[in-house]
PDB file of N, CA and C in Angstrom:
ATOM      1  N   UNK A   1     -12.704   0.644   0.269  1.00  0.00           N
ATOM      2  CA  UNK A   1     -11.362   0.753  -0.244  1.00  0.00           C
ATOM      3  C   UNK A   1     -10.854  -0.641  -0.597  1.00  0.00           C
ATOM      4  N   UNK A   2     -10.394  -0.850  -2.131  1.00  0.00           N
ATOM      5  CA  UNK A   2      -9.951  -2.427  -2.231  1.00  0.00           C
ATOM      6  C   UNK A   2      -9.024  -2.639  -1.525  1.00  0.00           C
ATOM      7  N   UNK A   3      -8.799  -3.899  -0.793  1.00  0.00           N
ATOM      8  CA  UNK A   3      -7.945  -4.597  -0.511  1.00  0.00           C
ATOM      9  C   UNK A   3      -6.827  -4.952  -1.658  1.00  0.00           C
ATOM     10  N   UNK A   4      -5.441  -5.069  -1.269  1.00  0.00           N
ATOM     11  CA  UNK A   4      -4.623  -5.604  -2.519  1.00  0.00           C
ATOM     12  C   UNK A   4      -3.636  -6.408  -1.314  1.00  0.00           C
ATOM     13  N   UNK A   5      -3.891  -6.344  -0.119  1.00  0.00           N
ATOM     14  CA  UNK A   5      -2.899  -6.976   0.393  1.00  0.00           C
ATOM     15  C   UNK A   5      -2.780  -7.310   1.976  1.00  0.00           C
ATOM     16  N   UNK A   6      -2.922  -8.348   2.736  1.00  0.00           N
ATOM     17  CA  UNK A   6      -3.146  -8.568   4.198  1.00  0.00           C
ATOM     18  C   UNK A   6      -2.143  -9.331   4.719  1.00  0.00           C
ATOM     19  N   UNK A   7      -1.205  -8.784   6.100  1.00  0.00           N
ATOM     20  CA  UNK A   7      -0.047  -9.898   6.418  1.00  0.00           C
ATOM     21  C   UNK A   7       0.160  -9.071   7.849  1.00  0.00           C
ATOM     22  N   UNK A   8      -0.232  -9.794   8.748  1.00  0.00           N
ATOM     23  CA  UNK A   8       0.713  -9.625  10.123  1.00  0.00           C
ATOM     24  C   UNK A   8      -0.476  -8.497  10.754  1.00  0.00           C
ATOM     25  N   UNK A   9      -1.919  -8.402  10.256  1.00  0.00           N
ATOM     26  CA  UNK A   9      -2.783  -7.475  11.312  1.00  0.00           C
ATOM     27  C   UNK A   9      -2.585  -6.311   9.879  1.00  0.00           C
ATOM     28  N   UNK A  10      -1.489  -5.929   9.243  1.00  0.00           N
ATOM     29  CA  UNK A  10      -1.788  -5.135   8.098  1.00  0.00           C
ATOM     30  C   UNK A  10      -2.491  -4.807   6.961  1.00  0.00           C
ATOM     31  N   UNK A  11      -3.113  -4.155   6.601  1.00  0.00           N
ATOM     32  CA  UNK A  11      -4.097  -4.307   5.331  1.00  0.00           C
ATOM     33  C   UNK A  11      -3.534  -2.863   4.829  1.00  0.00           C
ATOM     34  N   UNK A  12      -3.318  -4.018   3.299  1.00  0.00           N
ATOM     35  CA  UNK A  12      -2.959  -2.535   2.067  1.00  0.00           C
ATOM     36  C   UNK A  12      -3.880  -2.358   1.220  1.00  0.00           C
ATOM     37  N   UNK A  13      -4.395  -1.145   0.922  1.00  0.00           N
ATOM     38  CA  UNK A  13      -4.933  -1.082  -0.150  1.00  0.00           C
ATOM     39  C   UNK A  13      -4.923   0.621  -1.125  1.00  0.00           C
ATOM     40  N   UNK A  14      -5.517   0.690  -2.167  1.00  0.00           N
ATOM     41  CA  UNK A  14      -5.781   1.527  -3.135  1.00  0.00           C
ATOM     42  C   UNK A  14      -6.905   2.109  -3.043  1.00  0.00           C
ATOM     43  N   UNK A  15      -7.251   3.264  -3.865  1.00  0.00           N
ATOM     44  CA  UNK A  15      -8.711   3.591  -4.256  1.00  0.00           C
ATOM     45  C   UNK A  15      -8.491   4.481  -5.643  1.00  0.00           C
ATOM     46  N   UNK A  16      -9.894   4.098  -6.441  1.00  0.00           N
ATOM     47  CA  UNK A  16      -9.752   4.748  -7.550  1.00  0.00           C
ATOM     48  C   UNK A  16      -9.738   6.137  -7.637  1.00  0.00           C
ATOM     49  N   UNK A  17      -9.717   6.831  -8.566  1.00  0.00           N
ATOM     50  CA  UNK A  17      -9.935   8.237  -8.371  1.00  0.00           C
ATOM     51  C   UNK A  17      -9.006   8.632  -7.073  1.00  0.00           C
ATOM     52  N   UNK A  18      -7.836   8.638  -7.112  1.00  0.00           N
ATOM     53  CA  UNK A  18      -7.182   8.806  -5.885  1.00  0.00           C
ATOM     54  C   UNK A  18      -5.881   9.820  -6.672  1.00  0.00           C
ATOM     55  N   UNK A  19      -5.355  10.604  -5.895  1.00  0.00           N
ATOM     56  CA  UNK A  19      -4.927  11.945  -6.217  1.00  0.00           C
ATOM     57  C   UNK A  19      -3.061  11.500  -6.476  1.00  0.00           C
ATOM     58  N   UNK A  20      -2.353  12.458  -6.913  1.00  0.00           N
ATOM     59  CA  UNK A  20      -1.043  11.661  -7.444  1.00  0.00           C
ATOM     60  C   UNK A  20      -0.338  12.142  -6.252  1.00  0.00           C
ATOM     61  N   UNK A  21       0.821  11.901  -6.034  1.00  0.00           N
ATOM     62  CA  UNK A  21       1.994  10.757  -6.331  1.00  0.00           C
ATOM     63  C   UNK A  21       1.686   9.721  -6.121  1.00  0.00           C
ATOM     64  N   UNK A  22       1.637   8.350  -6.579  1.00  0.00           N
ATOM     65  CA  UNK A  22       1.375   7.038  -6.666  1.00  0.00           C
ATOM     66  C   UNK A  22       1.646   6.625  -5.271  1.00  0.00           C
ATOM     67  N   UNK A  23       0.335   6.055  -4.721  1.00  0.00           N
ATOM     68  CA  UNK A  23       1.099   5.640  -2.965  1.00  0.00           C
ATOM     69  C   UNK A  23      -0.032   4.315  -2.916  1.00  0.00           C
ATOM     70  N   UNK A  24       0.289   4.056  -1.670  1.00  0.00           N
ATOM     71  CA  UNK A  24      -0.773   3.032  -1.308  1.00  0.00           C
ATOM     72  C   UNK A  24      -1.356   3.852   0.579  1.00  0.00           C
ATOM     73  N   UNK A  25      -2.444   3.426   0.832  1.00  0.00           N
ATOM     74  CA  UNK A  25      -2.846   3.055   2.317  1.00  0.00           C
ATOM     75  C   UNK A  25      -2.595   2.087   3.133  1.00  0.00           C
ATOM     76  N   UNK A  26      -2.279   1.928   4.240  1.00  0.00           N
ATOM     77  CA  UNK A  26      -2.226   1.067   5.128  1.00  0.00           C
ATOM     78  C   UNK A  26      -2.900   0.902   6.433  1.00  0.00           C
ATOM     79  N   UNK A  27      -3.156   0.259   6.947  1.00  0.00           N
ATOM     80  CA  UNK A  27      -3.716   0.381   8.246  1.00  0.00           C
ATOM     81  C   UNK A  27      -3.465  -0.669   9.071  1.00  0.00           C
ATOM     82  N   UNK A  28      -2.808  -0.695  10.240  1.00  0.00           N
ATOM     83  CA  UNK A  28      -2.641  -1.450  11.381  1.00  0.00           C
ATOM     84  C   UNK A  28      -3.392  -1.274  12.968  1.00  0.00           C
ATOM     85  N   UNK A  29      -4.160  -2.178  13.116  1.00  0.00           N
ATOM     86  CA  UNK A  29      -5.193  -1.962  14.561  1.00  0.00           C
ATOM     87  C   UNK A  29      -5.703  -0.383  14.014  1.00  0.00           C
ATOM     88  N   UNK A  30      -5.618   0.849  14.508  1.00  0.00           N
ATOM     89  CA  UNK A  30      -6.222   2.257  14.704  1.00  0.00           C
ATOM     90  C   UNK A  30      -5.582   3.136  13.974  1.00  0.00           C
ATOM     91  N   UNK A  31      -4.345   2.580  13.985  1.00  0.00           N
ATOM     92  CA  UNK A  31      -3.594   3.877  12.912  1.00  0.00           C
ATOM     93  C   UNK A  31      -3.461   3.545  11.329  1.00  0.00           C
ATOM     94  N   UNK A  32      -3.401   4.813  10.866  1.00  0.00           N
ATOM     95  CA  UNK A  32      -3.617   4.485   9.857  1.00  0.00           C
ATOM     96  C   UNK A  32      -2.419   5.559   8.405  1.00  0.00           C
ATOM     97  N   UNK A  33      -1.884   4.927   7.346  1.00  0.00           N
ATOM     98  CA  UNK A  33      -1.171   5.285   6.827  1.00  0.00           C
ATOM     99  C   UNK A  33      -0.960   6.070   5.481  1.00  0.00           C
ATOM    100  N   UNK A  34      -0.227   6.670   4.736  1.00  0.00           N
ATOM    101  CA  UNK A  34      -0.462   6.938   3.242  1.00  0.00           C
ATOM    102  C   UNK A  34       0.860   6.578   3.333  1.00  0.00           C
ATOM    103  N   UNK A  35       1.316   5.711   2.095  1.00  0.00           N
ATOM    104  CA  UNK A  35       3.070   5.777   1.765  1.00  0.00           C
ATOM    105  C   UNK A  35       3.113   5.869   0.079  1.00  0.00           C
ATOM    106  N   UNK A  36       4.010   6.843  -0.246  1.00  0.00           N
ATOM    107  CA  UNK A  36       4.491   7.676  -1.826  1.00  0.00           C
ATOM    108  C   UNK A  36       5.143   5.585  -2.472  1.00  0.00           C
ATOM    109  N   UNK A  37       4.837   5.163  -3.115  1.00  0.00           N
ATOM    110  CA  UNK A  37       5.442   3.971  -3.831  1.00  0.00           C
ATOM    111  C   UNK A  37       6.840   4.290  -4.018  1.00  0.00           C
ATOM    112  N   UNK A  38       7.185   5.333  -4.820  1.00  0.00           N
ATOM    113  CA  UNK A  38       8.598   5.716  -5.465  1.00  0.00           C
ATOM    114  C   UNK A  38       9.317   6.672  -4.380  1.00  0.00           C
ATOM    115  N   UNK A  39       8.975   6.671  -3.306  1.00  0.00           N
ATOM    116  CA  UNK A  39       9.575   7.973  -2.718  1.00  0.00           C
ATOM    117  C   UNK A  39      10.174   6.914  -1.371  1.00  0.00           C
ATOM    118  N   UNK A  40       8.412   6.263  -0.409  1.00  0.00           N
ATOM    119  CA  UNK A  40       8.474   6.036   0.397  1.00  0.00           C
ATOM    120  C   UNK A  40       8.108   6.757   1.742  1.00  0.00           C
ATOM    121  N   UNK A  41       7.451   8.094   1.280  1.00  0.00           N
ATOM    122  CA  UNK A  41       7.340   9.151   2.197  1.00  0.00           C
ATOM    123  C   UNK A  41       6.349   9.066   2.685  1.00  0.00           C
ATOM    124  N   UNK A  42       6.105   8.658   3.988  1.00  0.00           N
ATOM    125  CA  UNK A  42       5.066   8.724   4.966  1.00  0.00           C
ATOM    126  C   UNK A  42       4.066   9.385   5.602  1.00  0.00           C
ATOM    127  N   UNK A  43       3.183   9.971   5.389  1.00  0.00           N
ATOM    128  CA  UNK A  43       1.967  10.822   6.074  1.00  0.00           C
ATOM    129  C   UNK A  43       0.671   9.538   7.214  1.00  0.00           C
ATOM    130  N   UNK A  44       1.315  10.662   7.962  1.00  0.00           N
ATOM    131  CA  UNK A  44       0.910   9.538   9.096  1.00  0.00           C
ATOM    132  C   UNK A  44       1.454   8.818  10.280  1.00  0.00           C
ATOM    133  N   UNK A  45       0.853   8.050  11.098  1.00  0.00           N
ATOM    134  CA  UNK A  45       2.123   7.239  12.237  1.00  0.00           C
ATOM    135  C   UNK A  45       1.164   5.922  11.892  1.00  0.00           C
ATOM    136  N   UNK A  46       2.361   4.926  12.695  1.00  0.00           N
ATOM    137  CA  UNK A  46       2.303   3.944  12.651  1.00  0.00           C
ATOM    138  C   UNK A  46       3.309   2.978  13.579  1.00  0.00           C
ATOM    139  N   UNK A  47       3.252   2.312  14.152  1.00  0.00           N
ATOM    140  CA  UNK A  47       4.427   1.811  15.109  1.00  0.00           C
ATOM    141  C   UNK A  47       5.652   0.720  14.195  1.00  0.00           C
ATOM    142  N   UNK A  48       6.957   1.154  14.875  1.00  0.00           N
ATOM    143  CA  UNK A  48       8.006   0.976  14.002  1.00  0.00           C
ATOM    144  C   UNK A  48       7.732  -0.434  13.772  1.00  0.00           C
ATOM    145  N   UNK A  49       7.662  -1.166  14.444  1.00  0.00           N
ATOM    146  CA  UNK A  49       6.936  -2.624  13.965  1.00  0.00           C
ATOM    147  C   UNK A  49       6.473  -2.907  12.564  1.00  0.00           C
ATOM    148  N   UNK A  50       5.511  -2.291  12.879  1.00  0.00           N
ATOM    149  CA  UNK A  50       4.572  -2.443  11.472  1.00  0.00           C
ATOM    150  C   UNK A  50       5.212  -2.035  10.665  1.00  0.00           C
ATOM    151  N   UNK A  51       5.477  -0.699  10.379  1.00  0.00           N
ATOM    152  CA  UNK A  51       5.861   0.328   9.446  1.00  0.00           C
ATOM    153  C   UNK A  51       7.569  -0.559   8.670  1.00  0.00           C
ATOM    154  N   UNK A  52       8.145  -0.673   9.194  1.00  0.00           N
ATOM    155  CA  UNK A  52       9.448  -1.745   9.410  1.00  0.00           C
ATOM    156  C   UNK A  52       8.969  -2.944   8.054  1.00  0.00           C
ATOM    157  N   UNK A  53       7.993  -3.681   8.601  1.00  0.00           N
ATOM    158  CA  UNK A  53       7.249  -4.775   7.719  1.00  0.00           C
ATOM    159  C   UNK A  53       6.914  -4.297   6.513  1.00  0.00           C
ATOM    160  N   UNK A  54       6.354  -2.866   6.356  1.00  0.00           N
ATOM    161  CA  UNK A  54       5.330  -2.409   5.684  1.00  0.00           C
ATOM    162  C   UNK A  54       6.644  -1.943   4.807  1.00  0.00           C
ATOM    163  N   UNK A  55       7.302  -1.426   4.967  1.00  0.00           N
ATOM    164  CA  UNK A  55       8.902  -0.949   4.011  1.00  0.00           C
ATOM    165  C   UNK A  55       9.067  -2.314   3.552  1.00  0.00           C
ATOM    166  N   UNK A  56       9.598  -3.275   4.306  1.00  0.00           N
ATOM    167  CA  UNK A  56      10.233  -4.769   3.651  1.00  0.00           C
ATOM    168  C   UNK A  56       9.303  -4.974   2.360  1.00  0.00           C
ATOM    169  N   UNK A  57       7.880  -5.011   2.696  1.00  0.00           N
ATOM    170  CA  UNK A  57       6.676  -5.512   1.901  1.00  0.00           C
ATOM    171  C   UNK A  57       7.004  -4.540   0.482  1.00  0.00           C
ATOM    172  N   UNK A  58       6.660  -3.425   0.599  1.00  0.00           N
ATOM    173  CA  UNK A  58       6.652  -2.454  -0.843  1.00  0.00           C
ATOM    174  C   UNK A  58       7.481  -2.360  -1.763  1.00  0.00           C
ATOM    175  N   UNK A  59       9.159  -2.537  -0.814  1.00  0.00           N
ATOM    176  CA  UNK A  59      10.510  -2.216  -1.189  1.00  0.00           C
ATOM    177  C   UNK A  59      10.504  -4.060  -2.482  1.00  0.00           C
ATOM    178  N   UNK A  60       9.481  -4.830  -1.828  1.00  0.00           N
ATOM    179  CA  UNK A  60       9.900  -6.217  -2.555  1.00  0.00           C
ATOM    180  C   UNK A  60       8.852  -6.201  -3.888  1.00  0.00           C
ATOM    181  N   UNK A  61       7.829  -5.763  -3.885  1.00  0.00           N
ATOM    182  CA  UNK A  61       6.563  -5.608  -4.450  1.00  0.00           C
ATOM    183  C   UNK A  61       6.441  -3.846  -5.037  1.00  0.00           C
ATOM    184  N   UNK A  62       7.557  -3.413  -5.185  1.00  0.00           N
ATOM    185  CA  UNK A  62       7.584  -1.971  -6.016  1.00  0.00           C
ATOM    186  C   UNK A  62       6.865  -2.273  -7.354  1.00  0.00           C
ATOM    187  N   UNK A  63       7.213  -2.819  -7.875  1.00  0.00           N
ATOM    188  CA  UNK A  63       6.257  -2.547  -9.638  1.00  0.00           C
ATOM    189  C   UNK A  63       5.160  -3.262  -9.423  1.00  0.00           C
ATOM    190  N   UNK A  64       4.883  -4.361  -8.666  1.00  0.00           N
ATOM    191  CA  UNK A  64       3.237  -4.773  -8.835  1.00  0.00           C
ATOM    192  C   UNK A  64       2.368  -3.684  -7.872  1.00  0.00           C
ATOM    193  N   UNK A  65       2.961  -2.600  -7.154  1.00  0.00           N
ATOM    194  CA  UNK A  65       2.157  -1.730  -6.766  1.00  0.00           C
ATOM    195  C   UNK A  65       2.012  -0.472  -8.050  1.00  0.00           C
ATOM    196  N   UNK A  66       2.979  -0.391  -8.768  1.00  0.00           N
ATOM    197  CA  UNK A  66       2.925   0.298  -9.408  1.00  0.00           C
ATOM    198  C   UNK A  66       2.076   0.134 -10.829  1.00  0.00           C
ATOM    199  N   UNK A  67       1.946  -1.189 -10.836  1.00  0.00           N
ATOM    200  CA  UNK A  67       0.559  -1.845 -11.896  1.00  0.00           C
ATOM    201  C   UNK A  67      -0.007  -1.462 -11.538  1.00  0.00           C
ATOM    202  N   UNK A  68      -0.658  -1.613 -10.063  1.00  0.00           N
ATOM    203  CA  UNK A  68      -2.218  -1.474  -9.111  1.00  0.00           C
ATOM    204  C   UNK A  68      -2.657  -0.257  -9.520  1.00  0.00           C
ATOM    205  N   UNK A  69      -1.370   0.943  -9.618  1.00  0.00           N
ATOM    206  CA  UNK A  69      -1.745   2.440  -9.671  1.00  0.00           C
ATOM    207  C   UNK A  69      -2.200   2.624 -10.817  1.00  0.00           C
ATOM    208  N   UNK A  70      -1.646   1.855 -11.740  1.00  0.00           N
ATOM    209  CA  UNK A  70      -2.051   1.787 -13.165  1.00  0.00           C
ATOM    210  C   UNK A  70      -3.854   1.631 -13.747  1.00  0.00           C
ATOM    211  N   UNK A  71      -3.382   0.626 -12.832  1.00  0.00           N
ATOM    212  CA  UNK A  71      -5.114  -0.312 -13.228  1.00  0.00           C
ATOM    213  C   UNK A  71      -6.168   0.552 -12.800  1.00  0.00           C
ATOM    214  N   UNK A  72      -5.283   1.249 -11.502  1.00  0.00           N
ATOM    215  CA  UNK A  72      -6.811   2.267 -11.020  1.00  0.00           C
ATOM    216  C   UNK A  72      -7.177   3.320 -12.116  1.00  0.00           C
ATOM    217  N   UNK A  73      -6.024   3.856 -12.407  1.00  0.00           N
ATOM    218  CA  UNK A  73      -6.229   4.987 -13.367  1.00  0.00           C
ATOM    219  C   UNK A  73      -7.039   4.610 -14.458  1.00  0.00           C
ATOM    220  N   UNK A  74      -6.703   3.086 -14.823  1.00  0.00           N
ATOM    221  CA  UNK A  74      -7.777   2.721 -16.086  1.00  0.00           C
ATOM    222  C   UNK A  74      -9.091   1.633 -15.721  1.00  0.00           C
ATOM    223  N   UNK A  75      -9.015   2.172 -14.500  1.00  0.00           N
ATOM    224  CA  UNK A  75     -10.793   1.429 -13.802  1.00  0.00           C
ATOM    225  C   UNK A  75     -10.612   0.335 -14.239  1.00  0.00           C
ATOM    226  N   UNK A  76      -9.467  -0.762 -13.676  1.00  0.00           N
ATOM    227  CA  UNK A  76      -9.867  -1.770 -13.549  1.00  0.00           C
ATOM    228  C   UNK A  76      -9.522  -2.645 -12.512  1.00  0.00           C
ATOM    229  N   UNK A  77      -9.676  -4.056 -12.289  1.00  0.00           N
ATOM    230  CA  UNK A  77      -9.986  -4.603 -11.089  1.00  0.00           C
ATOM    231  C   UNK A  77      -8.452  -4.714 -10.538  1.00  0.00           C
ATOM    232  N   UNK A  78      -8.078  -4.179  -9.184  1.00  0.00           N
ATOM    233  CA  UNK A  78      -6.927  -4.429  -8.926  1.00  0.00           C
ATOM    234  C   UNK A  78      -6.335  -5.904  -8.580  1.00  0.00           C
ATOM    235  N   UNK A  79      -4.863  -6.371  -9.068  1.00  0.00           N
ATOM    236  CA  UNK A  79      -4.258  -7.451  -8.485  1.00  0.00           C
ATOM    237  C   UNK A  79      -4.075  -7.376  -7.188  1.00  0.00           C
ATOM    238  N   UNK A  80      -4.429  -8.651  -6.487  1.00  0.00           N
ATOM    239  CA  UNK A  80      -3.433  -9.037  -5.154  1.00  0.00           C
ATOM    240  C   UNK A  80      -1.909  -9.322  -5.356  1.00  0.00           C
ATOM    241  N   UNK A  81      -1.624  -8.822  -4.118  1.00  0.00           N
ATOM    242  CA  UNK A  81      -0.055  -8.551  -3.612  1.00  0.00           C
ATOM    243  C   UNK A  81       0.457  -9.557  -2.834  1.00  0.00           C
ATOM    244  N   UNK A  82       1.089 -11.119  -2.910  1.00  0.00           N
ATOM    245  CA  UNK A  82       1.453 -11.671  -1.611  1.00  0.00           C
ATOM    246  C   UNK A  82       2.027 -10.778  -0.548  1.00  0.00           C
ATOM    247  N   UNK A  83       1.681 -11.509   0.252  1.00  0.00           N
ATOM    248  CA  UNK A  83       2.158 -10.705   1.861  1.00  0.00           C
ATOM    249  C   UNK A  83       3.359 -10.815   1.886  1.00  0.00           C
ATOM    250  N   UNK A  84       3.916 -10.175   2.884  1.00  0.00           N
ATOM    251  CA  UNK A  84       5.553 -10.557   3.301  1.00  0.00           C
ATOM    252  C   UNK A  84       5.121 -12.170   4.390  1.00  0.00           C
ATOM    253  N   UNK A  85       5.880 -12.919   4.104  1.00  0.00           N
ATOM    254  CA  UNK A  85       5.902 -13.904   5.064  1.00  0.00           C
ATOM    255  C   UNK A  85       6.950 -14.183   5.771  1.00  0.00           C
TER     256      UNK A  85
END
């Protein structure tokens, strides 16, 4: 699964051929996430910690995730995302 993004133990990423509404994955230590880009809707747990970060991060970086979704659809190499710092 590409990486597009690592900050604080978090890793975001995409995959091609991946089914709609436009979201990303996440994963922190064991758990692991799906979040809707435009919605924000969560499938999954995650501790408010993270998840907290993981809102700040998307809510700042909404349209360059929404390129990423793009690029997958047209098979190509995804951009990196700065982290939240």
């Amino acid at each position: 699964m590409p990486e597009i993004c690592r900050f604080y133990g978090i890793i975001v990423f995409m995959n091609y051929n991946d089914h709609d509404p436009p979201h990303f994955h996440a994963r922190y230590q064991d758990q692991e996430i799906t979040v809707e880009i435009q919605t924000g809707i969560v499938q999954g747990t995650m501790s408010r910690r993270a998840l907290r970060m993981l809102f700040d991060w998307s809510e700042r970086y909404q349209e360059e995730l929404m390129r990423n979704w793009q690029l997958a659809r047209d098979k190509q190499p995804f951009e990196k995302i700065p982290p939240l710092v």
